[in-house]
PDB file of N, CA and C in Angstrom:
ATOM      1  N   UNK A   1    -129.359 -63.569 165.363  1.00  0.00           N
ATOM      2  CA  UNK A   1    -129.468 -64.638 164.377  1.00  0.00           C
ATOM      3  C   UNK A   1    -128.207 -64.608 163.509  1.00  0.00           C
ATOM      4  N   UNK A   2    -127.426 -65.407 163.246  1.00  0.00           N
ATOM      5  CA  UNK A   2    -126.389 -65.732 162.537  1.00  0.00           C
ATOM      6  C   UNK A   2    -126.720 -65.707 161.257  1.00  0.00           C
ATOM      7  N   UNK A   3    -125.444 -65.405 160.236  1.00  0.00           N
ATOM      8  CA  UNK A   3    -125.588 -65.605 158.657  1.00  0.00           C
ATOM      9  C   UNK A   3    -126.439 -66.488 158.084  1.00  0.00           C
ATOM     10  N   UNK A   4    -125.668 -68.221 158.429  1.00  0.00           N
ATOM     11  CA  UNK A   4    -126.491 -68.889 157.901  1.00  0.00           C
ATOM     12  C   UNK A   4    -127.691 -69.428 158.493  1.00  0.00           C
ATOM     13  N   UNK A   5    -128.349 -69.248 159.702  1.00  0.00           N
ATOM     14  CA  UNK A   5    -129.856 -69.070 159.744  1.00  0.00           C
ATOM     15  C   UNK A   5    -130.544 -68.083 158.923  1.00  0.00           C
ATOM     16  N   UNK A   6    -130.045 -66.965 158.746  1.00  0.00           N
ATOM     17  CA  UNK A   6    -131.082 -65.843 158.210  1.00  0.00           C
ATOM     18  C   UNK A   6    -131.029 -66.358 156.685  1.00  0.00           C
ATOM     19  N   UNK A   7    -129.959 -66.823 156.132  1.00  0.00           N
ATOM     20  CA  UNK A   7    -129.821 -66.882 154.811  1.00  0.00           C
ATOM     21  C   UNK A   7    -130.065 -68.123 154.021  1.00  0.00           C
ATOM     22  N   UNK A   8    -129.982 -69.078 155.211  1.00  0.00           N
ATOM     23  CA  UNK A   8    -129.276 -70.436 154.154  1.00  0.00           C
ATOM     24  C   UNK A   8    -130.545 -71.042 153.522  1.00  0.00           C
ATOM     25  N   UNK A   9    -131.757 -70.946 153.893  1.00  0.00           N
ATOM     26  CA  UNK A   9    -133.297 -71.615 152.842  1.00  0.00           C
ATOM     27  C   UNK A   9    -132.830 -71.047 151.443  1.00  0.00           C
ATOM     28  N   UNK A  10    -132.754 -69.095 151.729  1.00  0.00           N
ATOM     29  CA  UNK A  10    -132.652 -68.846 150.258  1.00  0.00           C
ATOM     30  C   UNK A  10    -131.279 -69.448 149.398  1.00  0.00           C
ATOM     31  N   UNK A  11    -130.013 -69.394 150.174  1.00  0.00           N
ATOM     32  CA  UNK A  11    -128.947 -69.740 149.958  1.00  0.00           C
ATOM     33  C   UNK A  11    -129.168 -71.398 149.146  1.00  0.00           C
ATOM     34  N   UNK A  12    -129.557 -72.207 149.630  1.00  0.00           N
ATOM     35  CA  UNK A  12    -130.084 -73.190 149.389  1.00  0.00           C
ATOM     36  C   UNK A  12    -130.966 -73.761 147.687  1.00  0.00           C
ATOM     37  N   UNK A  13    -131.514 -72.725 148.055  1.00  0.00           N
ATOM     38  CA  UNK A  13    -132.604 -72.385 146.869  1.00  0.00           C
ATOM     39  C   UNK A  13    -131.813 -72.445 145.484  1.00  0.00           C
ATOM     40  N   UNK A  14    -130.530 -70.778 145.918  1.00  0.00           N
ATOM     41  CA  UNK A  14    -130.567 -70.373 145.000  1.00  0.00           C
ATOM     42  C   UNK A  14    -129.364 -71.374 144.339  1.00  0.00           C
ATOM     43  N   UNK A  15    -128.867 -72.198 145.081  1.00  0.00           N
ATOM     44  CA  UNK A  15    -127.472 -72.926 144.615  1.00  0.00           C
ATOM     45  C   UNK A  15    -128.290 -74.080 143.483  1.00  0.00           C
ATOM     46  N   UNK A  16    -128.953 -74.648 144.297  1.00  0.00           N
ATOM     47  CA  UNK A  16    -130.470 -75.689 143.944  1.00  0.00           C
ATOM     48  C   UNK A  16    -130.972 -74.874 142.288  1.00  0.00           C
ATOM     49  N   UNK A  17    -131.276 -73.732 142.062  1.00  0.00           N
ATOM     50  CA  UNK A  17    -131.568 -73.517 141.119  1.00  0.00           C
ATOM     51  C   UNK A  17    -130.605 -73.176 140.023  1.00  0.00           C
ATOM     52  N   UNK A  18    -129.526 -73.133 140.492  1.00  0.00           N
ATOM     53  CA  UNK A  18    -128.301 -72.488 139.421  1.00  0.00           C
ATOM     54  C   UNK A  18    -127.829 -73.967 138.805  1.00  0.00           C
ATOM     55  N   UNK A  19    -127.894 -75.180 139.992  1.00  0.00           N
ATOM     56  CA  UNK A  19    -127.659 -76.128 139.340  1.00  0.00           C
ATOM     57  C   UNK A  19    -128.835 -76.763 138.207  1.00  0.00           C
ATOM     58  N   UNK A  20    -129.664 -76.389 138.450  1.00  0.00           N
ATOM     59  CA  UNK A  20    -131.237 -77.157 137.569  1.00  0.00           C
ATOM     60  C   UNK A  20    -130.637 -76.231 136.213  1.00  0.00           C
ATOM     61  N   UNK A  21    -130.596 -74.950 136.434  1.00  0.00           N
ATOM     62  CA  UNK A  21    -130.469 -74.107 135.238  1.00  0.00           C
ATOM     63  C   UNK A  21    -128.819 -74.651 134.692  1.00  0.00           C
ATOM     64  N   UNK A  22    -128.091 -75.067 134.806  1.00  0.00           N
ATOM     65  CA  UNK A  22    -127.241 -75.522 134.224  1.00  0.00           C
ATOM     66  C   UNK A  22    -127.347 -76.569 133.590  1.00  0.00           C
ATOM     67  N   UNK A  23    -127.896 -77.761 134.274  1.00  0.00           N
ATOM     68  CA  UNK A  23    -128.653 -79.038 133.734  1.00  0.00           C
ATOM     69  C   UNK A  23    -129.320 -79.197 132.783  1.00  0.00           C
ATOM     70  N   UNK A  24    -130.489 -78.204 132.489  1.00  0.00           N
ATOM     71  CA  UNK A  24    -131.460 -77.807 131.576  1.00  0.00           C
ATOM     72  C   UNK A  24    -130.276 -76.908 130.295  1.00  0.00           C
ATOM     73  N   UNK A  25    -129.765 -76.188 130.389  1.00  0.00           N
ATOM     74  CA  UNK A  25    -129.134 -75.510 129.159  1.00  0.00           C
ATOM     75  C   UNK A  25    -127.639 -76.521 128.604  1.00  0.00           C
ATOM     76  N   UNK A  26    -127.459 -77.548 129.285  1.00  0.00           N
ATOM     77  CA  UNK A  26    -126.637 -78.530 128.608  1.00  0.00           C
ATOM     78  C   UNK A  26    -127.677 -79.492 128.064  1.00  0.00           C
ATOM     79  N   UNK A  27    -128.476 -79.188 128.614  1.00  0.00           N
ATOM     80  CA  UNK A  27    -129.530 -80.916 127.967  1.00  0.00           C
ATOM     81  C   UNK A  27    -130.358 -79.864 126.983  1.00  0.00           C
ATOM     82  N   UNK A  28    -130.622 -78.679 126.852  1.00  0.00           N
ATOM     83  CA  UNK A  28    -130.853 -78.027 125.667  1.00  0.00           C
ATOM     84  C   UNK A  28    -130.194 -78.356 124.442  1.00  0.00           C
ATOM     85  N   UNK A  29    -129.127 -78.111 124.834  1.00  0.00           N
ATOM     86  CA  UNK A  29    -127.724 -78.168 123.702  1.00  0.00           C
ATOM     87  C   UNK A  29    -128.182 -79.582 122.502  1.00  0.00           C
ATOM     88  N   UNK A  30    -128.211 -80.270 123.138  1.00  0.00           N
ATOM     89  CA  UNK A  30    -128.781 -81.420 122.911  1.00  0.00           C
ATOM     90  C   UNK A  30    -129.864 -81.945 122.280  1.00  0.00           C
ATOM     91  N   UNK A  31    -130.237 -80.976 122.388  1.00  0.00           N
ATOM     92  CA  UNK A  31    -131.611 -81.034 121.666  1.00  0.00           C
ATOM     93  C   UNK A  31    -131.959 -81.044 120.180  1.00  0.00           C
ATOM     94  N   UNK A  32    -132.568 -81.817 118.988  1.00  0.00           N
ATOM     95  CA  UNK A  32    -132.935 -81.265 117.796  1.00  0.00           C
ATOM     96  C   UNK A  32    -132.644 -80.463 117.698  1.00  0.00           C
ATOM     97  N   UNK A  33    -133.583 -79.725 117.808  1.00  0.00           N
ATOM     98  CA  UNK A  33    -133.884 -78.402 117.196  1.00  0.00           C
ATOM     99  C   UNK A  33    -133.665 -77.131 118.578  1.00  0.00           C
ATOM    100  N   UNK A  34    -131.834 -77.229 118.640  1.00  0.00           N
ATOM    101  CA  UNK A  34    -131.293 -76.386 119.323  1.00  0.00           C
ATOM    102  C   UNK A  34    -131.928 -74.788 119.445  1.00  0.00           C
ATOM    103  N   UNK A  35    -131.784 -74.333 117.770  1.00  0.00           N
ATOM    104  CA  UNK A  35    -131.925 -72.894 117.458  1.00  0.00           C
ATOM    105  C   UNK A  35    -133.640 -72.741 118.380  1.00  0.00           C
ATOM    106  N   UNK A  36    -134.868 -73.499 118.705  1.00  0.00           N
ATOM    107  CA  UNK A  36    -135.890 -73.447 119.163  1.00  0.00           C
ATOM    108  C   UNK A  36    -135.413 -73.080 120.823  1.00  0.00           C
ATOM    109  N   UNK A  37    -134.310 -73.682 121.172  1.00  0.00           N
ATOM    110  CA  UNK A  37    -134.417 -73.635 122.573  1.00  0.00           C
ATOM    111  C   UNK A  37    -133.215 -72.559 122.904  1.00  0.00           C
ATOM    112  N   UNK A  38    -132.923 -71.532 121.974  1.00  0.00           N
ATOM    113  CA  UNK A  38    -132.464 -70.436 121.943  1.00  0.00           C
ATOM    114  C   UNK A  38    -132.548 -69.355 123.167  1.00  0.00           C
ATOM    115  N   UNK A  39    -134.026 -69.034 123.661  1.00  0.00           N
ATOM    116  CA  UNK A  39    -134.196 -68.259 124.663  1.00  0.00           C
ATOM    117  C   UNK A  39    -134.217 -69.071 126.151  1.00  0.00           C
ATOM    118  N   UNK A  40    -134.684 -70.037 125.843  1.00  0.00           N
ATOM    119  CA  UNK A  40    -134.426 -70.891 127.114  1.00  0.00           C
ATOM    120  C   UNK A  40    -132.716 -71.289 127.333  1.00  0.00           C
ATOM    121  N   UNK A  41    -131.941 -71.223 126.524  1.00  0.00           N
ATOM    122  CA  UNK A  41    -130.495 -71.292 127.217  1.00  0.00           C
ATOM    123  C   UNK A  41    -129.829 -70.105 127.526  1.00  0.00           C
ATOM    124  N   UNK A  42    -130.673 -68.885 127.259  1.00  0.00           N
ATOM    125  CA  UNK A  42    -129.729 -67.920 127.541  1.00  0.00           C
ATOM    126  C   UNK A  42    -130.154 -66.956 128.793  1.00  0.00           C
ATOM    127  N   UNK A  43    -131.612 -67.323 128.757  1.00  0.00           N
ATOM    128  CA  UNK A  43    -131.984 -67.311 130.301  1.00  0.00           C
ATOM    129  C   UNK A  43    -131.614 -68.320 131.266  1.00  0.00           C
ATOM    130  N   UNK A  44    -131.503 -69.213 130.962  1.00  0.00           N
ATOM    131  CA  UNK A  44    -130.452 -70.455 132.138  1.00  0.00           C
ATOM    132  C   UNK A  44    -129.308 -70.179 132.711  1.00  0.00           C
ATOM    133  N   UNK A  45    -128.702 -69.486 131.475  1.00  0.00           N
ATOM    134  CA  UNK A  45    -127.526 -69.153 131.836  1.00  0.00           C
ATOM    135  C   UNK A  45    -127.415 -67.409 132.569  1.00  0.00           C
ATOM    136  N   UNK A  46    -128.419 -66.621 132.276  1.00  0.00           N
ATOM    137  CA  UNK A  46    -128.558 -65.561 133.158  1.00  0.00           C
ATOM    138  C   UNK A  46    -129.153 -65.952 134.593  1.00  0.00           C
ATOM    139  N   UNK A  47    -130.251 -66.824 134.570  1.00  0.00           N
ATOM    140  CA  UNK A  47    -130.132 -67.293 136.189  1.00  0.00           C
ATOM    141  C   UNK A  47    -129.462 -68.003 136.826  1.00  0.00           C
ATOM    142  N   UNK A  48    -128.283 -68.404 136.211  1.00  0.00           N
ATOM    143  CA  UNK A  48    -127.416 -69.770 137.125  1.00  0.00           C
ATOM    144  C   UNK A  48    -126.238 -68.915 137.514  1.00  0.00           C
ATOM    145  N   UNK A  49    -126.616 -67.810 136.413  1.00  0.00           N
ATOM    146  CA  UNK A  49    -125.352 -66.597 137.254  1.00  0.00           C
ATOM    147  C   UNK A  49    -125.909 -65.584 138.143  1.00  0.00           C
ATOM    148  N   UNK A  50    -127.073 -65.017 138.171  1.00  0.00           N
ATOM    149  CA  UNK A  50    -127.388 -64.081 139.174  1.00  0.00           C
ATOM    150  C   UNK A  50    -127.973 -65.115 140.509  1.00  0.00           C
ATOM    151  N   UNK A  51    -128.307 -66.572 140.130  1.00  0.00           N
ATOM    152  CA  UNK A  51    -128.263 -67.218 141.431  1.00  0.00           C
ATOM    153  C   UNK A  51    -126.899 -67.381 142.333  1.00  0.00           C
ATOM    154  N   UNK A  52    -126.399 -67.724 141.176  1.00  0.00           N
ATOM    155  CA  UNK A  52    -124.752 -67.851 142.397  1.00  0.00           C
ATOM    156  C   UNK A  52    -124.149 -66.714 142.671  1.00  0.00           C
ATOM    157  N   UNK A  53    -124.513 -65.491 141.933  1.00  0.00           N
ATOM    158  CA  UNK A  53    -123.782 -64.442 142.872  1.00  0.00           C
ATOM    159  C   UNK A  53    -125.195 -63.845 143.832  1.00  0.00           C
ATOM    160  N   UNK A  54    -126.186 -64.398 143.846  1.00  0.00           N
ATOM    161  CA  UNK A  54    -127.100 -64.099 145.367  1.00  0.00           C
ATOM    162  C   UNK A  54    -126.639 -64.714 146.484  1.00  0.00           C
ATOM    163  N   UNK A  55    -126.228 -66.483 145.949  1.00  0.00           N
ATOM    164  CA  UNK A  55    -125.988 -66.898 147.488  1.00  0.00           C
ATOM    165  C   UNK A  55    -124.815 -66.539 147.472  1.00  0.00           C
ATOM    166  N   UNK A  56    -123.726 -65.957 146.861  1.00  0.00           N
ATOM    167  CA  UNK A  56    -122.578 -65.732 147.280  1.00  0.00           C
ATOM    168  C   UNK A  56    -122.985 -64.636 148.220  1.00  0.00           C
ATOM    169  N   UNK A  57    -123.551 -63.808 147.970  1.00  0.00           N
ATOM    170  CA  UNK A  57    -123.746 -62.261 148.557  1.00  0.00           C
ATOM    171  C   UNK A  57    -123.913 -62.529 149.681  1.00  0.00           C
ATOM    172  N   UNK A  58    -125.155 -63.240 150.414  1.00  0.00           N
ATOM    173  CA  UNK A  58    -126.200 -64.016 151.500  1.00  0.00           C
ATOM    174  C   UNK A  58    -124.679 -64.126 152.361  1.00  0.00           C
ATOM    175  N   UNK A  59    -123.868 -65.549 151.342  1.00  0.00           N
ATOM    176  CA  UNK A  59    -122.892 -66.116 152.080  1.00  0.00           C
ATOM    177  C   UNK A  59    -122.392 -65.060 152.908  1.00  0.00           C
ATOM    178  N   UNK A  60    -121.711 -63.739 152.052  1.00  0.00           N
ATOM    179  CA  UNK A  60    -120.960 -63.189 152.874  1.00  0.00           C
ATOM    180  C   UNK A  60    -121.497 -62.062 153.724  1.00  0.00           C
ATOM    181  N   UNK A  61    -122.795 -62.265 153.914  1.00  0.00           N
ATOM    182  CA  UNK A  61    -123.167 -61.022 154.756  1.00  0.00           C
ATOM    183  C   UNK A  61    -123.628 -59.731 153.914  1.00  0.00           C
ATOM    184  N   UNK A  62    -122.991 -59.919 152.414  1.00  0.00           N
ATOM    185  CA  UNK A  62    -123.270 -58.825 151.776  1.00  0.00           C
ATOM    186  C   UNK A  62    -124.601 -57.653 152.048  1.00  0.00           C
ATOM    187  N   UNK A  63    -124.213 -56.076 151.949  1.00  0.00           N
ATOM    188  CA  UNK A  63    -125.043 -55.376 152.452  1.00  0.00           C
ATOM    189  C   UNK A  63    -125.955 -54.762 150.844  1.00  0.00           C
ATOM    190  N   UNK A  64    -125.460 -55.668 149.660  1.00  0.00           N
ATOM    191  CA  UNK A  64    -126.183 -56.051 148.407  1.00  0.00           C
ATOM    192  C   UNK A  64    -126.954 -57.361 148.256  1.00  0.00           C
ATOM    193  N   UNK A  65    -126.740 -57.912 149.356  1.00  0.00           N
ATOM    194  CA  UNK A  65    -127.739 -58.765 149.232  1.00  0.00           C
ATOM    195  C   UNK A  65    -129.082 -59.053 148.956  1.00  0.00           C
ATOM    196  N   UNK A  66    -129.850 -58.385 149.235  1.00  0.00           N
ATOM    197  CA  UNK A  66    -131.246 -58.042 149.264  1.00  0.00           C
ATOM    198  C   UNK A  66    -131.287 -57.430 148.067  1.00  0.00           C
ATOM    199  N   UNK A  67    -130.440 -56.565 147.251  1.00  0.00           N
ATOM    200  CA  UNK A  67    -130.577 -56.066 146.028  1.00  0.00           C
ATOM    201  C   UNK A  67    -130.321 -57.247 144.960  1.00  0.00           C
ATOM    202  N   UNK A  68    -129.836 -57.903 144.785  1.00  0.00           N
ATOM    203  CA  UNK A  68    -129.028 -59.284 144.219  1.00  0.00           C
ATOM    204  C   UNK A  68    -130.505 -60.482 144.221  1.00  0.00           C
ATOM    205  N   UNK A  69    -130.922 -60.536 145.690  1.00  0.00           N
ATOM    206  CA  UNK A  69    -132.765 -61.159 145.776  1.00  0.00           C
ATOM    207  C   UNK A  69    -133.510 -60.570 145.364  1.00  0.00           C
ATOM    208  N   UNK A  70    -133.270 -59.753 145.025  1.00  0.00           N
ATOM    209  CA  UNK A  70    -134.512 -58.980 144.174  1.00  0.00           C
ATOM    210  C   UNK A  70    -134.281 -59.522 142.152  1.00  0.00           C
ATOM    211  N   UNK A  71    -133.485 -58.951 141.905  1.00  0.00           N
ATOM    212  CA  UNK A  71    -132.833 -59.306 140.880  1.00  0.00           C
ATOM    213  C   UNK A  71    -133.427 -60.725 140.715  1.00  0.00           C
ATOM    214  N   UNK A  72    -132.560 -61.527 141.427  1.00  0.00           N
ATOM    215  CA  UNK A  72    -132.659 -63.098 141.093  1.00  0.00           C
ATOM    216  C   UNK A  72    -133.949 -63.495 141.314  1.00  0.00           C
ATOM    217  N   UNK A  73    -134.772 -62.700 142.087  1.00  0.00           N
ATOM    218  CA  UNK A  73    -136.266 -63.361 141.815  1.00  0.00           C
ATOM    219  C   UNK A  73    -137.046 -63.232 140.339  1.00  0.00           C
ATOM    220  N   UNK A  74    -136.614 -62.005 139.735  1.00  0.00           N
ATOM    221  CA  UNK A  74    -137.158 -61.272 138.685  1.00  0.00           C
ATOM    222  C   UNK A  74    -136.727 -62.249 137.566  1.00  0.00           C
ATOM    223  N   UNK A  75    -135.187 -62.737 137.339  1.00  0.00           N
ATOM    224  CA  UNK A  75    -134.559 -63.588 136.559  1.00  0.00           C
ATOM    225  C   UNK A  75    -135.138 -64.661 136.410  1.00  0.00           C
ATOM    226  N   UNK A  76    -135.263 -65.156 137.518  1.00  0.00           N
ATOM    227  CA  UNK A  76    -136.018 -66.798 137.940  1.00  0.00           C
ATOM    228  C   UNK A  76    -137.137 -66.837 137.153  1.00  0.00           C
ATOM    229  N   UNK A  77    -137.873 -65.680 137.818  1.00  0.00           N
ATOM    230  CA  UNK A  77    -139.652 -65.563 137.213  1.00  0.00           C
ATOM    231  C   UNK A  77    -139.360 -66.088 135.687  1.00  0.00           C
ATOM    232  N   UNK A  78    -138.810 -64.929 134.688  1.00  0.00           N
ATOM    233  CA  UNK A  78    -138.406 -65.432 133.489  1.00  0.00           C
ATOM    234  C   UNK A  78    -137.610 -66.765 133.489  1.00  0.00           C
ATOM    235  N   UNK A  79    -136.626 -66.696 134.051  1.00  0.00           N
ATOM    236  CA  UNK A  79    -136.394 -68.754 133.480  1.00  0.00           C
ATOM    237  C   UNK A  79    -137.555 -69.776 133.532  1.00  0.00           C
ATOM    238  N   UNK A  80    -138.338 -69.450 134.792  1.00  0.00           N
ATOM    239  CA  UNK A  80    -139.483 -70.090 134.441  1.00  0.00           C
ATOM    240  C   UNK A  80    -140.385 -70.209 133.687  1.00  0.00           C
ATOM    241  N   UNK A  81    -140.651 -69.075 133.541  1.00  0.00           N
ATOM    242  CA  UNK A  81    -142.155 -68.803 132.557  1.00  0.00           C
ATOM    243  C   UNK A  81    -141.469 -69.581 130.530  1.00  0.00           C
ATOM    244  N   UNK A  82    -140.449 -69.526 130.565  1.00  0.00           N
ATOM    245  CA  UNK A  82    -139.801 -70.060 129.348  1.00  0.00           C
ATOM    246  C   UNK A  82    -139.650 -71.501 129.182  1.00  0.00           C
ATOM    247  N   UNK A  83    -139.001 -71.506 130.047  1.00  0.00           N
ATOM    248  CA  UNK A  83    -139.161 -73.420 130.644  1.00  0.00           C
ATOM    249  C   UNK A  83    -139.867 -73.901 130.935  1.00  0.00           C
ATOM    250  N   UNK A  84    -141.186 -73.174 131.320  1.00  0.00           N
ATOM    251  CA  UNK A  84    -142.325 -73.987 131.420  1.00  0.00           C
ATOM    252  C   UNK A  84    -143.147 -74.168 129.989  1.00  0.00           C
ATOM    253  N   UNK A  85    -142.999 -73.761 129.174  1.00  0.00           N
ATOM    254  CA  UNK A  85    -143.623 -73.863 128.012  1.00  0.00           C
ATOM    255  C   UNK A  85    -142.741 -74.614 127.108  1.00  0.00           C
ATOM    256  N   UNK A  86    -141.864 -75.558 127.611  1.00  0.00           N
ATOM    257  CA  UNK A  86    -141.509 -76.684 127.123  1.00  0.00           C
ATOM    258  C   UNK A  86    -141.493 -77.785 127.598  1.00  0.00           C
ATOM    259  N   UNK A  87    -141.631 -79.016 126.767  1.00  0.00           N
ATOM    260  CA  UNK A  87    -142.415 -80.110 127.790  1.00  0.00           C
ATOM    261  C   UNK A  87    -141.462 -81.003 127.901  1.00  0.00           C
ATOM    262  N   UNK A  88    -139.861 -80.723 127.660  1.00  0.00           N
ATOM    263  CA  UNK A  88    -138.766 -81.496 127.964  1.00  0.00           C
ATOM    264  C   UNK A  88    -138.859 -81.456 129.789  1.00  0.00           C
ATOM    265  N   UNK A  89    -138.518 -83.159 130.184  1.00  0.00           N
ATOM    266  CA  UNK A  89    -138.458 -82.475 131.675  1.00  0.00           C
ATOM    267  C   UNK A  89    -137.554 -82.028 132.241  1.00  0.00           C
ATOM    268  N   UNK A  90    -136.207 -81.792 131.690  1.00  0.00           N
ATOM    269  CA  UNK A  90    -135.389 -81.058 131.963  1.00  0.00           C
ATOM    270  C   UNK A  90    -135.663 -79.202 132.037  1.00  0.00           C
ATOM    271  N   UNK A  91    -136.458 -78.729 131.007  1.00  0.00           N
ATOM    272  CA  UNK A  91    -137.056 -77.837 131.461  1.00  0.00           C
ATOM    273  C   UNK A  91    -138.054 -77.579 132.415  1.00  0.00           C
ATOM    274  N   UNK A  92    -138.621 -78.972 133.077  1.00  0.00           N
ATOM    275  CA  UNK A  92    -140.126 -78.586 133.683  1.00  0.00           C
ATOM    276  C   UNK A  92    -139.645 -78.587 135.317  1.00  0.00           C
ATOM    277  N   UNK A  93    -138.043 -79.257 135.341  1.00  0.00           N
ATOM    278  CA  UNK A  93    -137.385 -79.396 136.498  1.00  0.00           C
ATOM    279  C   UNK A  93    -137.297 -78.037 136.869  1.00  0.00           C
ATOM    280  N   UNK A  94    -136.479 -77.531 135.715  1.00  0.00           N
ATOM    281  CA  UNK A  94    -135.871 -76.288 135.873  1.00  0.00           C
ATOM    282  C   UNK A  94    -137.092 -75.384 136.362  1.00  0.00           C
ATOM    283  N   UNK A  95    -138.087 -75.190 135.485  1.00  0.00           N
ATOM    284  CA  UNK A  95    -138.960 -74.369 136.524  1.00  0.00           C
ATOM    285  C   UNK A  95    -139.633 -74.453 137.568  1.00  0.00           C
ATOM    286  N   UNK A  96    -139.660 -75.513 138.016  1.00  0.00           N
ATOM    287  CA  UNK A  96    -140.245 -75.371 138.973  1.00  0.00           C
ATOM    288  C   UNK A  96    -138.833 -74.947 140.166  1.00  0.00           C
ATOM    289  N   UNK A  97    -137.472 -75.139 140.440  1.00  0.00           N
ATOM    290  CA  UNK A  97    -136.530 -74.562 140.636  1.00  0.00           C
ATOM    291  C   UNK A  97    -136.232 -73.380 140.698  1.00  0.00           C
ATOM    292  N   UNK A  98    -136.747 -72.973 139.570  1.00  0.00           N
ATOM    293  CA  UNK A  98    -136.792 -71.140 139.669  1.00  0.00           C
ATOM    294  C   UNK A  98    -138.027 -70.662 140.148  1.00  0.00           C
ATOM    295  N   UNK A  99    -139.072 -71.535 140.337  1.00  0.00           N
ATOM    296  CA  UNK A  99    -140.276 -71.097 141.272  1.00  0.00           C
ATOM    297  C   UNK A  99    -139.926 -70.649 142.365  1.00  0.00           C
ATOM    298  N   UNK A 100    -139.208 -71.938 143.338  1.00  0.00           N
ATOM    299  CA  UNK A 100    -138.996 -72.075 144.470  1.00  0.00           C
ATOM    300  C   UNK A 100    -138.126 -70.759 144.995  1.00  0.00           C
ATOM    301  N   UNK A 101    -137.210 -70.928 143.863  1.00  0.00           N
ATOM    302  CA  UNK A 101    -136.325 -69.683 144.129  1.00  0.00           C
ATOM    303  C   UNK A 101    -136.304 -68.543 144.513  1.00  0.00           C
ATOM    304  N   UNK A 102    -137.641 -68.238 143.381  1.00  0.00           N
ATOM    305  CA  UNK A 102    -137.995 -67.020 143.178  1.00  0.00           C
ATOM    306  C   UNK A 102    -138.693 -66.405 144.499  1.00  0.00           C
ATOM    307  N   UNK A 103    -139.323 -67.305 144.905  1.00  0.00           N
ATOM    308  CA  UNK A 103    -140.449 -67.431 145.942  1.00  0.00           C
ATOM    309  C   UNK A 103    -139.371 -67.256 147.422  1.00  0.00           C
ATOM    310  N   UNK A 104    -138.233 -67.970 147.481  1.00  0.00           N
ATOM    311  CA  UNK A 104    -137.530 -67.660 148.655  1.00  0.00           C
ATOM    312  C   UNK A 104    -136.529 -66.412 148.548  1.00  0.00           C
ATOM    313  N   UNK A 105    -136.164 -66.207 146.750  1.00  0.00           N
ATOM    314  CA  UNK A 105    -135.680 -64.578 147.029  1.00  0.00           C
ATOM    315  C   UNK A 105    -136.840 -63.513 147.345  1.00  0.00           C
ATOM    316  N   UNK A 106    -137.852 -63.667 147.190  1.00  0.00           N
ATOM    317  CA  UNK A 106    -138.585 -62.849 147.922  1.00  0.00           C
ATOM    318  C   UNK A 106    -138.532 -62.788 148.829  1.00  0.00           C
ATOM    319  N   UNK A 107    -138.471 -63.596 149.638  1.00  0.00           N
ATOM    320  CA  UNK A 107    -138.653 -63.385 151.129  1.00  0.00           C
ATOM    321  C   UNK A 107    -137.842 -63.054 151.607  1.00  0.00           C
ATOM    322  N   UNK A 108    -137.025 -62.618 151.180  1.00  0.00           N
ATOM    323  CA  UNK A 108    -135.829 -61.859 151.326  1.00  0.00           C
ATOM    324  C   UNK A 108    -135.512 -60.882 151.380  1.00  0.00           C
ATOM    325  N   UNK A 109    -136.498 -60.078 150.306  1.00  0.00           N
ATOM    326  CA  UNK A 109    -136.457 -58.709 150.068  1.00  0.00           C
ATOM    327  C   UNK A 109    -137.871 -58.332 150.336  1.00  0.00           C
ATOM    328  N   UNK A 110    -138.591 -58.960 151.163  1.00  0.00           N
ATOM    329  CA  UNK A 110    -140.218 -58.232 151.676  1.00  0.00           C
ATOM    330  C   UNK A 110    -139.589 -58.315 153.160  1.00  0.00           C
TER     331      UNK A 110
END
């Protein structure tokens, strides 16, 4: 099985979620009452970075890969669980994004 068969759903995922989490912490910014959406941008911005260095890893074959899916599932979990308890839908995008994510870096590392 080649790289990108074994990798590219999660690869996919995780690009898919780094972009939602970027989306969501600029449209935070934006927001009223910024200082409220405090923990939700700084977890956005911790999963839009441990997502893109997962699929980077995936990309290259990395033999940290599976350590990196582990990670980024754990991250995700939290971007979600934060973003879901706001009813902007820019956050409700975002989690469900880091659901998916989370759910295909697992399968990665089971």
């Amino acid at each position: 099985m080649n790289i990108h068969t074994r990798y590219q759903a999660c690869i996919d995922a995780c690009n898919a979620c780094a972009a939602a989490c970027n989306a969501c912490l600029a449209a935070c910014l934006k927001e009223d009452d910024v200082k409220m959406m405090r923990r939700c941008i700084a977890l956005d911005i911790d999963c839009a970075a441990i997502c893109s260095l997962a699929a980077h890893a995936m990309a290259r074959d990395s033999e940290m890969a599976r350590h990196f899916c582990r990670v980024c599932s754990e991250v995700c979990l939290a971007c979600a669980n934060e973003c879901s308890q706001h009813a902007h839908d820019h956050c409700q995008q975002c989690a469900d994004a880091c659901k998916h994510c989370a759910k295909a870096c697992q399968a990665m590392v089971n």
